[in-house]
N, C-alpha and C. Protein backbone atom coordinates (compact mmCIF):
# COMPACT_ATOMS: atom_id res chain seq x y z
N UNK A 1 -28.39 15.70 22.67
CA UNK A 1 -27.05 15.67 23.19
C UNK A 1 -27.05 15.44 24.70
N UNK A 2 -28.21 16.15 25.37
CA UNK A 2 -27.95 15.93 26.77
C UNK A 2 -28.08 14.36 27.04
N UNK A 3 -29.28 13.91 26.54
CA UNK A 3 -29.22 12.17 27.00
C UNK A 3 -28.20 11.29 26.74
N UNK A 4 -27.56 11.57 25.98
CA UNK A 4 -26.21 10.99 25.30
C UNK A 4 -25.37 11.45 26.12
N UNK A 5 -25.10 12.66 26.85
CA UNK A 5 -24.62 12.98 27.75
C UNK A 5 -24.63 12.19 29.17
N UNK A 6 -26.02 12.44 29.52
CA UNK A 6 -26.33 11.86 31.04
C UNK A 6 -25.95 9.73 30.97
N UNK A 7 -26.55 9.38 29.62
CA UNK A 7 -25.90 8.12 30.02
C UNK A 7 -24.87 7.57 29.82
N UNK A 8 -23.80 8.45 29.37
CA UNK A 8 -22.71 8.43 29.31
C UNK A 8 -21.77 8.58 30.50
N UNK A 9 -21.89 9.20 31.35
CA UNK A 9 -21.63 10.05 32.62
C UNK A 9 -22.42 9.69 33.23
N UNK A 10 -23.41 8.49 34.02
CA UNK A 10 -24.10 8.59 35.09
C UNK A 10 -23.76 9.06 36.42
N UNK A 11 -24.75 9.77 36.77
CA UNK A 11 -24.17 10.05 38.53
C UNK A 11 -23.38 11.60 38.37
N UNK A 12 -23.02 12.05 37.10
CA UNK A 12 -22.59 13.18 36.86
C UNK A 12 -23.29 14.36 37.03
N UNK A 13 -23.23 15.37 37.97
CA UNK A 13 -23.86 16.27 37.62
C UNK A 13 -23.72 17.38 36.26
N UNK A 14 -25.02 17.46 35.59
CA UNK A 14 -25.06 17.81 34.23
C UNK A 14 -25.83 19.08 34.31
N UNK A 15 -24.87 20.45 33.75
CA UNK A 15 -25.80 21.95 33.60
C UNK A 15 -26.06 21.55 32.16
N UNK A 16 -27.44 21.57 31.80
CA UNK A 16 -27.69 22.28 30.48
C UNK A 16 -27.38 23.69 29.84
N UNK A 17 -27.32 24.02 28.85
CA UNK A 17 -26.94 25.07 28.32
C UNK A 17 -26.96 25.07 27.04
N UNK A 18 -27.89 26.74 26.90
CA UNK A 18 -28.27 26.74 25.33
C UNK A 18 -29.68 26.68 25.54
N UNK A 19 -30.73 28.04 24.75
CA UNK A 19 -31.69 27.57 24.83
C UNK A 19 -32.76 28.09 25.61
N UNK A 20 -32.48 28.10 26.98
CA UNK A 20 -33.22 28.18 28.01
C UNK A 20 -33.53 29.69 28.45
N UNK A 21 -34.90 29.90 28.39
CA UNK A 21 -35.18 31.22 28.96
C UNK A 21 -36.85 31.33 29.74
N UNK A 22 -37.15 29.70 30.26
CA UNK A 22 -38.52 30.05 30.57
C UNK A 22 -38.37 29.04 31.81
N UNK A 23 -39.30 28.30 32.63
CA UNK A 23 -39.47 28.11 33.29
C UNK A 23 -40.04 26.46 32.70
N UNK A 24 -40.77 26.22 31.49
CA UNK A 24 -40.66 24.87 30.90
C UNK A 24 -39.36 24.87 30.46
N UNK A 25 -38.30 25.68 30.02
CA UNK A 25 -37.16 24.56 29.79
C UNK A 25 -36.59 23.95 30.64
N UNK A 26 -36.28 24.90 32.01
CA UNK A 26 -35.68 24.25 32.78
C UNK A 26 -36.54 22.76 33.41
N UNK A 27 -37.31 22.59 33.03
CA UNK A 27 -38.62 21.50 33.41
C UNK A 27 -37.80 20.14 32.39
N UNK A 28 -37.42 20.59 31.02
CA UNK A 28 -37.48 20.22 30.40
C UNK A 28 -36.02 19.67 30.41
N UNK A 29 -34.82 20.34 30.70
CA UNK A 29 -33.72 19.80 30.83
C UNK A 29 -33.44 19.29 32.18
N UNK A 30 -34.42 19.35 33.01
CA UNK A 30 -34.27 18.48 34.31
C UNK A 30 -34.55 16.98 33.70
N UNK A 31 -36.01 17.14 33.21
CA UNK A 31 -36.62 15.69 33.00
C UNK A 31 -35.40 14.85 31.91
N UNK A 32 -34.49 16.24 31.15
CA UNK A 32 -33.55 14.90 30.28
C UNK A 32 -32.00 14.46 30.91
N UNK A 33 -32.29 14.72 32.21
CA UNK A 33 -30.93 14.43 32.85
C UNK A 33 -29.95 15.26 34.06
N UNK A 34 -30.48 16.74 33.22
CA UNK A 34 -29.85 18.18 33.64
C UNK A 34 -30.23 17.94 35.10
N UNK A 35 -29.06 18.72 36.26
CA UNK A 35 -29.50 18.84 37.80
C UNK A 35 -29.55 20.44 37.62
N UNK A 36 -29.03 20.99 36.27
CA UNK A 36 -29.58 22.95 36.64
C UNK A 36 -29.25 23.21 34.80
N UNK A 37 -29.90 24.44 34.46
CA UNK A 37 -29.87 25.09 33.10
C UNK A 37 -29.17 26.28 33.26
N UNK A 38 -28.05 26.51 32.27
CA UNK A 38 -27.86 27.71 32.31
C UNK A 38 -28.90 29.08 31.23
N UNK A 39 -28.97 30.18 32.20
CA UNK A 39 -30.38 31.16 31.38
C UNK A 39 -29.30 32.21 31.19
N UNK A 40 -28.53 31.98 29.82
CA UNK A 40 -27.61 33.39 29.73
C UNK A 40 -28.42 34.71 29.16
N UNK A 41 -29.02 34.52 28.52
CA UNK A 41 -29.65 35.52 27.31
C UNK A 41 -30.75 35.75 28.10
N UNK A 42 -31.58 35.19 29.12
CA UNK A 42 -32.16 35.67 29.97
C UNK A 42 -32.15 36.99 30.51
N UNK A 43 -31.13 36.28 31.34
CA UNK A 43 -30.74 37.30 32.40
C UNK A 43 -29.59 38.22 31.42
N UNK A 44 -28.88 38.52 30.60
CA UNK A 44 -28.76 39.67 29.75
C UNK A 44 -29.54 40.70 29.96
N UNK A 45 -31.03 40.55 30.17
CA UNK A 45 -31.72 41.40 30.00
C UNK A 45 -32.61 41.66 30.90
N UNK A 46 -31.90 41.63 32.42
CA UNK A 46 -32.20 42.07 33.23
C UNK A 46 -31.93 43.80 33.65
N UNK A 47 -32.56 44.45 34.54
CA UNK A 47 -32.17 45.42 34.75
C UNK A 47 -30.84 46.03 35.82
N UNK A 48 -30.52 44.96 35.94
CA UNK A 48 -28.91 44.94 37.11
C UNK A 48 -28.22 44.69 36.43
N UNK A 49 -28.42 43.59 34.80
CA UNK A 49 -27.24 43.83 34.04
C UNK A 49 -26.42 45.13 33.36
N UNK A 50 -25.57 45.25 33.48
CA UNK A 50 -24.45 46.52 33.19
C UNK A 50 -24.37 46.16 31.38
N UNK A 51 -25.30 46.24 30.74
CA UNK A 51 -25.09 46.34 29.25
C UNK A 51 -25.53 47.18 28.42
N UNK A 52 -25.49 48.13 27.27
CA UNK A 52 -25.69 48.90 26.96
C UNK A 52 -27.47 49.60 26.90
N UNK A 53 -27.88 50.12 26.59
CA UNK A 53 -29.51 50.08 26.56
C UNK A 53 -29.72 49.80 25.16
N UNK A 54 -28.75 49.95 23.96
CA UNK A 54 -28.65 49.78 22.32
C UNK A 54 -29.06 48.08 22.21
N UNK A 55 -28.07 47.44 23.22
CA UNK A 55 -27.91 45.79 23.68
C UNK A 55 -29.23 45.20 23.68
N UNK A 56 -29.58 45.84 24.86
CA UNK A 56 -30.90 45.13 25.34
C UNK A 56 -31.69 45.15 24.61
N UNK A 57 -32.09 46.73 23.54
CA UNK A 57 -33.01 46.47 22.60
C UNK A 57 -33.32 45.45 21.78
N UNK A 58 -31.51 45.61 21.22
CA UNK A 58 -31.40 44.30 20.31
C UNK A 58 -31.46 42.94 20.52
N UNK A 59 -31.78 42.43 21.25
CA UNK A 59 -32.24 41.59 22.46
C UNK A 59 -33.70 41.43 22.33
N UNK A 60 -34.27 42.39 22.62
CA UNK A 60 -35.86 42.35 22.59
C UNK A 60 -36.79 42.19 21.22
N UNK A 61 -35.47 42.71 20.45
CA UNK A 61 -36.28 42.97 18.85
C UNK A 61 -35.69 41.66 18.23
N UNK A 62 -35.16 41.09 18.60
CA UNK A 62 -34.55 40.06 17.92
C UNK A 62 -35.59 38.77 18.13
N UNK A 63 -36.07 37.87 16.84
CA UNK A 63 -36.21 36.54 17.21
C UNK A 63 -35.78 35.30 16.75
N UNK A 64 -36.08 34.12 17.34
CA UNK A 64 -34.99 32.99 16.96
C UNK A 64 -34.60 33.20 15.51
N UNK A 65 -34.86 33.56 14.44
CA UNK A 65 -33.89 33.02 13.00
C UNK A 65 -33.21 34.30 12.99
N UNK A 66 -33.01 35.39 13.95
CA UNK A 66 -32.15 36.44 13.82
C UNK A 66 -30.84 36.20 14.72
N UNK A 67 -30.68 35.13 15.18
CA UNK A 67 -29.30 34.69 15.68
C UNK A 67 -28.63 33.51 14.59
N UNK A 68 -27.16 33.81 14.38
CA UNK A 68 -26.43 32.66 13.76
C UNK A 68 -25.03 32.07 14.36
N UNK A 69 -24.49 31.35 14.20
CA UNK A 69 -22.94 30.96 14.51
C UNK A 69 -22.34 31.62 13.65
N UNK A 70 -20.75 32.25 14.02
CA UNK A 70 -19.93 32.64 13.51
C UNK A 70 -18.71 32.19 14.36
N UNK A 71 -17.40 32.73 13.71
CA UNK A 71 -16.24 32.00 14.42
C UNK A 71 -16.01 30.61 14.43
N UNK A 72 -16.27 29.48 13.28
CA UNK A 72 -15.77 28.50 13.04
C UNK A 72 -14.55 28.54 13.04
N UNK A 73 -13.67 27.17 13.47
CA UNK A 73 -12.48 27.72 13.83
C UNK A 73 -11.72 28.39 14.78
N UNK A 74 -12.26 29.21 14.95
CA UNK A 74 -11.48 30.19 15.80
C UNK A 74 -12.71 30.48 17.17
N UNK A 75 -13.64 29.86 17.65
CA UNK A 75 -14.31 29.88 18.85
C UNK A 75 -15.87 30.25 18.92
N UNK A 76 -16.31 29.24 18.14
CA UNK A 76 -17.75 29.83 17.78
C UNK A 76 -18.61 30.49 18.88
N UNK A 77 -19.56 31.49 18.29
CA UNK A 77 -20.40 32.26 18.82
C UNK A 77 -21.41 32.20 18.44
N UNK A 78 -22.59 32.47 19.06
CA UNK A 78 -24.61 32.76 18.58
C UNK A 78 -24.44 34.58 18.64
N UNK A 79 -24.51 34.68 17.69
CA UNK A 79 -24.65 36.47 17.40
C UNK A 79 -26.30 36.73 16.81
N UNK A 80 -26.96 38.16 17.34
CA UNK A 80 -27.93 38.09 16.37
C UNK A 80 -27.09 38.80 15.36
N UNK A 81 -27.98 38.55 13.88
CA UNK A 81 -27.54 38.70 12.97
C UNK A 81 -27.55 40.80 12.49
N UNK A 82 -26.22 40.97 12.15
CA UNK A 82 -25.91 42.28 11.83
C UNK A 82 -24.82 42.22 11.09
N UNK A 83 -24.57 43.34 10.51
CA UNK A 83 -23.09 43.60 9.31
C UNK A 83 -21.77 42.48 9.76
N UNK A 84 -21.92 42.52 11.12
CA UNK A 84 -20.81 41.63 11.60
C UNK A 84 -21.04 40.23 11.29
N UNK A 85 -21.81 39.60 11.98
CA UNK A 85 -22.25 38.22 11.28
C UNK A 85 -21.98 38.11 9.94
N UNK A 86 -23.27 38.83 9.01
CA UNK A 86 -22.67 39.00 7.80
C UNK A 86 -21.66 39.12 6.79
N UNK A 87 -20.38 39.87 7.34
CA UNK A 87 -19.15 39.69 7.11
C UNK A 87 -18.67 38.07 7.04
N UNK A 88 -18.68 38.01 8.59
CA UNK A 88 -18.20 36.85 9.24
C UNK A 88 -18.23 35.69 8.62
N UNK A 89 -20.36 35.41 7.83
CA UNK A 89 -20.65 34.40 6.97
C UNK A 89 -20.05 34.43 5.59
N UNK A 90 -19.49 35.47 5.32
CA UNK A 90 -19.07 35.25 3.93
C UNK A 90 -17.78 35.14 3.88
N UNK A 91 -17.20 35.31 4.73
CA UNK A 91 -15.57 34.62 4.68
C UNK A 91 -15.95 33.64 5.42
N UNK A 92 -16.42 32.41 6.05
CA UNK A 92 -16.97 31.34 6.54
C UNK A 92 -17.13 30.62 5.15
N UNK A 93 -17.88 31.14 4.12
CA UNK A 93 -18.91 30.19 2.75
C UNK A 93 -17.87 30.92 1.99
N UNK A 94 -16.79 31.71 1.97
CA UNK A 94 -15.96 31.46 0.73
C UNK A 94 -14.85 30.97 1.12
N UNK A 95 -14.67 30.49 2.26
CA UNK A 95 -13.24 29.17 2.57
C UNK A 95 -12.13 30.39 2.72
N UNK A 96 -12.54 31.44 3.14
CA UNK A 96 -11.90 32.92 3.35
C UNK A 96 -10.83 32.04 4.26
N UNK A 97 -9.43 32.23 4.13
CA UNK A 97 -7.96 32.45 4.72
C UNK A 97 -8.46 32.33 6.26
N UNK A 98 -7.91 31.61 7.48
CA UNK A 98 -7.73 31.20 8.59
C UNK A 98 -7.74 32.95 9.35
N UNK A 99 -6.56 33.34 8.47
CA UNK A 99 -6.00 35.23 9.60
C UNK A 99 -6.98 35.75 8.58
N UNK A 100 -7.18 35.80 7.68
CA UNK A 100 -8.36 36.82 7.05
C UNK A 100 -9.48 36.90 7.95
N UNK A 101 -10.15 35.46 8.15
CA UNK A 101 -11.29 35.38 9.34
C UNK A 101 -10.63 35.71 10.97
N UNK A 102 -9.77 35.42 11.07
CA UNK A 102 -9.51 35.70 12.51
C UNK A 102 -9.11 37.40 12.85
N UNK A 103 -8.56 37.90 11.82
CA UNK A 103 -8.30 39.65 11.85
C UNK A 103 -10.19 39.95 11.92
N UNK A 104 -10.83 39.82 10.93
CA UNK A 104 -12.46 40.16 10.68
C UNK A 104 -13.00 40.06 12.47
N UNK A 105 -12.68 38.89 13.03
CA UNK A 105 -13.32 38.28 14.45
C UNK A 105 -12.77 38.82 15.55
N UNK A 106 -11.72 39.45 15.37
CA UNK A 106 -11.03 39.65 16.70
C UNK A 106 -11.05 41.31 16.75
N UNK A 107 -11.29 41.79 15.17
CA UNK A 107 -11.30 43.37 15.26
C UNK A 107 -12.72 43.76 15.95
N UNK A 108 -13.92 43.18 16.08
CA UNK A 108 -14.75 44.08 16.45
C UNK A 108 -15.05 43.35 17.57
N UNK A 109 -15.02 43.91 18.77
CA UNK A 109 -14.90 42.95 20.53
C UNK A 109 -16.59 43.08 20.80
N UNK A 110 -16.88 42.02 21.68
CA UNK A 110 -18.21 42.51 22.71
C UNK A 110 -18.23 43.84 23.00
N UNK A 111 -17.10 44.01 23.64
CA UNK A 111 -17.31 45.59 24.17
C UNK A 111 -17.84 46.42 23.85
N UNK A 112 -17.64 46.49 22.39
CA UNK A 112 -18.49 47.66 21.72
C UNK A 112 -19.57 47.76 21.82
N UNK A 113 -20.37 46.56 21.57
CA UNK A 113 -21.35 46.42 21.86
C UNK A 113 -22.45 46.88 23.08
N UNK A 114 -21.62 46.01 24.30
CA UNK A 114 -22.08 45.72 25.21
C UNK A 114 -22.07 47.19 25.93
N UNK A 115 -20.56 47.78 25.93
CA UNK A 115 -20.18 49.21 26.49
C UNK A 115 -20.83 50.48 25.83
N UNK A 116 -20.48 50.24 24.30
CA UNK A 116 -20.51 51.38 23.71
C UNK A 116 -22.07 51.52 23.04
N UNK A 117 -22.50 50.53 22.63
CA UNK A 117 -23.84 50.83 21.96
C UNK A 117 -23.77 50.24 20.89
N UNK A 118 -22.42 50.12 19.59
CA UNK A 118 -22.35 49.62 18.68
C UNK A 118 -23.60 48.22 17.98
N UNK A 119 -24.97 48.29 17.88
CA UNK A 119 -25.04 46.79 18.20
C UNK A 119 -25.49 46.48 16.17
N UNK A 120 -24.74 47.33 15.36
CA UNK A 120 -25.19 47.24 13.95
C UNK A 120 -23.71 46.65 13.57
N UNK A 121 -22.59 46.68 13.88
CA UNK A 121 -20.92 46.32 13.25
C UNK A 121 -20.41 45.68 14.35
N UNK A 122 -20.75 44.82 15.38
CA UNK A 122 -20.08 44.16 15.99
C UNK A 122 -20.39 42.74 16.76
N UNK A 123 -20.11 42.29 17.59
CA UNK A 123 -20.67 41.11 18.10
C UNK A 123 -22.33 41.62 19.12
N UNK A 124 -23.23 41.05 18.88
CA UNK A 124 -24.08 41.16 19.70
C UNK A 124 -24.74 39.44 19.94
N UNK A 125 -23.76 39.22 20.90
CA UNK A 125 -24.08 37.78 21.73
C UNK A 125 -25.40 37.63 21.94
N UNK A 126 -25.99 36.36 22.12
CA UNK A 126 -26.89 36.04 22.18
C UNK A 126 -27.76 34.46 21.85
N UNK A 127 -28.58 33.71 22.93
CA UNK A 127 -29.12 32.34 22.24
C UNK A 127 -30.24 32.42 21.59
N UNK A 128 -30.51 31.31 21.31
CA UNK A 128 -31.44 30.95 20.44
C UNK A 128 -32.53 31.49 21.53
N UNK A 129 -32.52 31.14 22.35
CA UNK A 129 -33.87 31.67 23.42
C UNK A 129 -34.08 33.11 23.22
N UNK A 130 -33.34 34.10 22.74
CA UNK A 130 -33.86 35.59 22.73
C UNK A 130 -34.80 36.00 22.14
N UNK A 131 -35.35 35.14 21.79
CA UNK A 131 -37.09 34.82 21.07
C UNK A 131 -38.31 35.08 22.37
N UNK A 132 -37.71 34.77 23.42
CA UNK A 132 -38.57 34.29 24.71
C UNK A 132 -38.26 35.16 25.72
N UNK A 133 -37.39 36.51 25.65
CA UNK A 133 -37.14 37.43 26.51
C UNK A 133 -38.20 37.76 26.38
N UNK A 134 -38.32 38.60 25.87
CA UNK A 134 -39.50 39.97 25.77
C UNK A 134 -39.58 41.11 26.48
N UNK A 135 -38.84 40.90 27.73
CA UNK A 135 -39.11 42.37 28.72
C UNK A 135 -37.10 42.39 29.12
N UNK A 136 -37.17 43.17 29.41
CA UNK A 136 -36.03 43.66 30.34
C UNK A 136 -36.65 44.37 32.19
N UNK A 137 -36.46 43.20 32.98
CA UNK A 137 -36.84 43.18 34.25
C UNK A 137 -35.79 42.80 35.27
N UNK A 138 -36.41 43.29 36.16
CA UNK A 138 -35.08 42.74 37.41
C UNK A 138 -35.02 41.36 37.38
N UNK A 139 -33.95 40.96 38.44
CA UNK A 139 -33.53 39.94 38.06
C UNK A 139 -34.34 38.25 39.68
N UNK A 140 -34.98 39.45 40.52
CA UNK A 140 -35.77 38.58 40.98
C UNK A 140 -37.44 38.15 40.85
N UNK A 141 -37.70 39.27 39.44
CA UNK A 141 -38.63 39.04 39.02
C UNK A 141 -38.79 38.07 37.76
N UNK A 142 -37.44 37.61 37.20
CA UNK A 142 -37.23 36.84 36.43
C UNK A 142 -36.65 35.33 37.15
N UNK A 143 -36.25 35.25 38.12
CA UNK A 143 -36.52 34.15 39.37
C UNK A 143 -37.98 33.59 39.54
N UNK A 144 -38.41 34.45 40.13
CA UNK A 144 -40.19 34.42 40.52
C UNK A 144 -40.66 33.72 39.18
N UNK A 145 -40.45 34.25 38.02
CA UNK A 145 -41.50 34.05 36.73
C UNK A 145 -40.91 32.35 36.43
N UNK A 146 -39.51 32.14 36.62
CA UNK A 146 -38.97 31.05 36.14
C UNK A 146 -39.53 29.87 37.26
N UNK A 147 -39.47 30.35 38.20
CA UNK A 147 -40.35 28.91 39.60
C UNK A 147 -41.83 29.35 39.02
N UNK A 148 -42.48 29.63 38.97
CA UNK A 148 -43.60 29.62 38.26
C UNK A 148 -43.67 28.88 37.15
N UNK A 149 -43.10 29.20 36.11
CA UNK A 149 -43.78 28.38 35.25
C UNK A 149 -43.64 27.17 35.37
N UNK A 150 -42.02 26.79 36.05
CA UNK A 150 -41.59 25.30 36.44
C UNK A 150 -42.44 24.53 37.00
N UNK A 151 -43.22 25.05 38.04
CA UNK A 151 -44.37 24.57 38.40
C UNK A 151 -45.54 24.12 37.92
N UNK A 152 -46.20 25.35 37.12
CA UNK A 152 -47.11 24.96 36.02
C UNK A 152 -46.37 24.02 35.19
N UNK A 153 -45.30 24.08 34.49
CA UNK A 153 -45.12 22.90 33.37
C UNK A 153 -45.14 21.54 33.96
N UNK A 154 -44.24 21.50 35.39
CA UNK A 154 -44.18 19.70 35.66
C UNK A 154 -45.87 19.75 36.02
N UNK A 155 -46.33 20.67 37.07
CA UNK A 155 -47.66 20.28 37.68
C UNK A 155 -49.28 19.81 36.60
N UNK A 156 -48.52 20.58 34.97
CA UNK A 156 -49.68 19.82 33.70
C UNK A 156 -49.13 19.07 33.24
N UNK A 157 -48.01 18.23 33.53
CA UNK A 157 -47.84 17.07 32.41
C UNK A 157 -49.08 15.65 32.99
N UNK A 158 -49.22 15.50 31.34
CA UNK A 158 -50.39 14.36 32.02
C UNK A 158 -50.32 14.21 32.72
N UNK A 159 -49.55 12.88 33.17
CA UNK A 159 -49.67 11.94 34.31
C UNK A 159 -49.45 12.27 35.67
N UNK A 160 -49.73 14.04 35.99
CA UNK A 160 -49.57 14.56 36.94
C UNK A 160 -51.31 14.47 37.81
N UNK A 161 -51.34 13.72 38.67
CA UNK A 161 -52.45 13.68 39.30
C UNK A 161 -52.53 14.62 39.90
N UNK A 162 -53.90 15.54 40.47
CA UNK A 162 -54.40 16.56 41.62
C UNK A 162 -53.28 16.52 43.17
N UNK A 163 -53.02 17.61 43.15
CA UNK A 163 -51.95 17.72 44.45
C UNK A 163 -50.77 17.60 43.76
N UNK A 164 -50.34 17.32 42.49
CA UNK A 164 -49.06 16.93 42.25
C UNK A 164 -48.29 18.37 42.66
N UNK A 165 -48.90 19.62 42.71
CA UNK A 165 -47.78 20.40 42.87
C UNK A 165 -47.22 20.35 44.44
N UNK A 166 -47.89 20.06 45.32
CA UNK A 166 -47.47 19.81 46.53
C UNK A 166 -45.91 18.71 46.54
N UNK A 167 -46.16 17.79 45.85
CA UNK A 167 -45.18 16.67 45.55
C UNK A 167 -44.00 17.62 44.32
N UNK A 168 -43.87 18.40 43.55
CA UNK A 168 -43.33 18.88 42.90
C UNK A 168 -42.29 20.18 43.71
N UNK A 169 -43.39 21.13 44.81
CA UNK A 169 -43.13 21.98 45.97
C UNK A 169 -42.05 20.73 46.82
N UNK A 170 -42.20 19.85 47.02
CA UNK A 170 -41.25 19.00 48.02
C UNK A 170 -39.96 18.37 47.33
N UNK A 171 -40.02 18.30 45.82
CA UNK A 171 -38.99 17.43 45.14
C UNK A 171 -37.90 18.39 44.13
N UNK A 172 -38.51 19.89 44.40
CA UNK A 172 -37.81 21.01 43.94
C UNK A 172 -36.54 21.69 44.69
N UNK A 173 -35.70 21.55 43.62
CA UNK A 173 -34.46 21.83 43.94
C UNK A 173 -34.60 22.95 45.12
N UNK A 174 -33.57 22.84 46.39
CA UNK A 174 -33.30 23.80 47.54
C UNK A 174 -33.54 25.13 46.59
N UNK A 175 -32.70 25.69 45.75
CA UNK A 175 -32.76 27.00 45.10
C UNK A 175 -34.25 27.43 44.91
N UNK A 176 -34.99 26.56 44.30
CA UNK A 176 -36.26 27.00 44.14
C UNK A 176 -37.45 27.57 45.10
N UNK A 177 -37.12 26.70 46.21
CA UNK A 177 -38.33 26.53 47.25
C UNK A 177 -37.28 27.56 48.26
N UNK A 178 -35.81 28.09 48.31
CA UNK A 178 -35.46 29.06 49.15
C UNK A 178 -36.14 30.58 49.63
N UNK A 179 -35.25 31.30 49.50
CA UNK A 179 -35.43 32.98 50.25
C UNK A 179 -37.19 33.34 49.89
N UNK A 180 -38.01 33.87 50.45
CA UNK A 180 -39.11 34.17 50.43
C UNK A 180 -40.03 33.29 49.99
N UNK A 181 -40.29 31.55 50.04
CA UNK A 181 -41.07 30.63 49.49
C UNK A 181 -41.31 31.32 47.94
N UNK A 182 -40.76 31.82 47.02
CA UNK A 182 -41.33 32.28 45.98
C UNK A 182 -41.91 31.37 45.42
N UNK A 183 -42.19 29.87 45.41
CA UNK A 183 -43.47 28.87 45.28
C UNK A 183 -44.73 29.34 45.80
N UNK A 184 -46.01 29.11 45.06
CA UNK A 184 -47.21 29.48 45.55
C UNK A 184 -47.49 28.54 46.92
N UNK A 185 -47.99 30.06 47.39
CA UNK A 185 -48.18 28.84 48.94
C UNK A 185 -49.54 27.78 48.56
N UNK A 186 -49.19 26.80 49.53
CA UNK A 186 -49.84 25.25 49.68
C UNK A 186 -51.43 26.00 49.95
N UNK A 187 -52.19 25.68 49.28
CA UNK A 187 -54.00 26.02 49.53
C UNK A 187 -54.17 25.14 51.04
């Protein structure tokens, strides 16, 4: 979708989104067009985020085939999968009534979740990337880890000759190479 995107829109600046929780994706949606990725489910699970500690678990324990869409219709969502989803899919696959599904979707909020702890009967948001969390860390140590790997991923693609990270250190977005060089310094 993104390339279909970018040459559709040239000259557009394009966020990716969806997906992204490492330091090769964002490598990866640069090289297909993207000028930045959004890392929601990432940073969820940072330690400055204000979300429940029930949340974050479920977050950590969760991997990719434990998230699904729900809310066709009415504003789809990536939930990992719990009683709520579950509900959700079966008035989805039995052609369940428009307000039947929309009363089911609108009765149980994030909030619960996110505030209260709820994370077994309600929405617990989340992408496909919550496969690739694994820790709950601050949020400039999840900076640091993400220019890192960005580095390592463009600096091994084949056709990256010796020194390429120097040339990669110079062609990296202002954000990256900003506040404290968090790029490895130049040998």
């Amino acid at each position: 979708m993104l390339r279909a995107v970018a040459h559709a829109v040239p000259g557009m600046p394009l966020i990716a989104s969806g997906g992204f929780a490492d330091g090769q994706g964002l490598a990866a949606a640069l090289a297909l067009g993207a000028g930045a990725a959004q890392f929601g489910t990432r940073f969820m699970a940072s330690t400055e985020v204000n979300l429940h500690p029930n949340y974050k678990k479920a977050l950590l324990r969760a991997a990719v085939e434990d998230t699904r869409t729900v809310g066709h219709g009415l504003g789809v969502i990536r939930a990992v999968r719990n009683a709520f989803t579950e509900r959700m899919a079966a008035l989805e696959t039995s052609s369940g009534e428009l307000d039947a599904r929309r009363a089911a979707f609108t009765a149980f909020s994030l909030k619960m979740a996110a505030h209260d702890g709820d994370v077994t009967n309600v929405k617990v948001e989340a992408g496909q990337s919550v496969s690739l969390v694994g820790t709950v860390i601050p949020v400039v140590e999840i900076v640091r880890r993400l220019v890192e790997e960005y580095v390592a991923a463009v600096t091994e693609l084949p056709r990256c000759a010796p020194g390429a990270e120097t040339v990669v250190r110079t062609l990296s977005p202002p954000m990256l190479s900003a506040p404290g060089a968090l790029l490895p310094a130049t040998p």
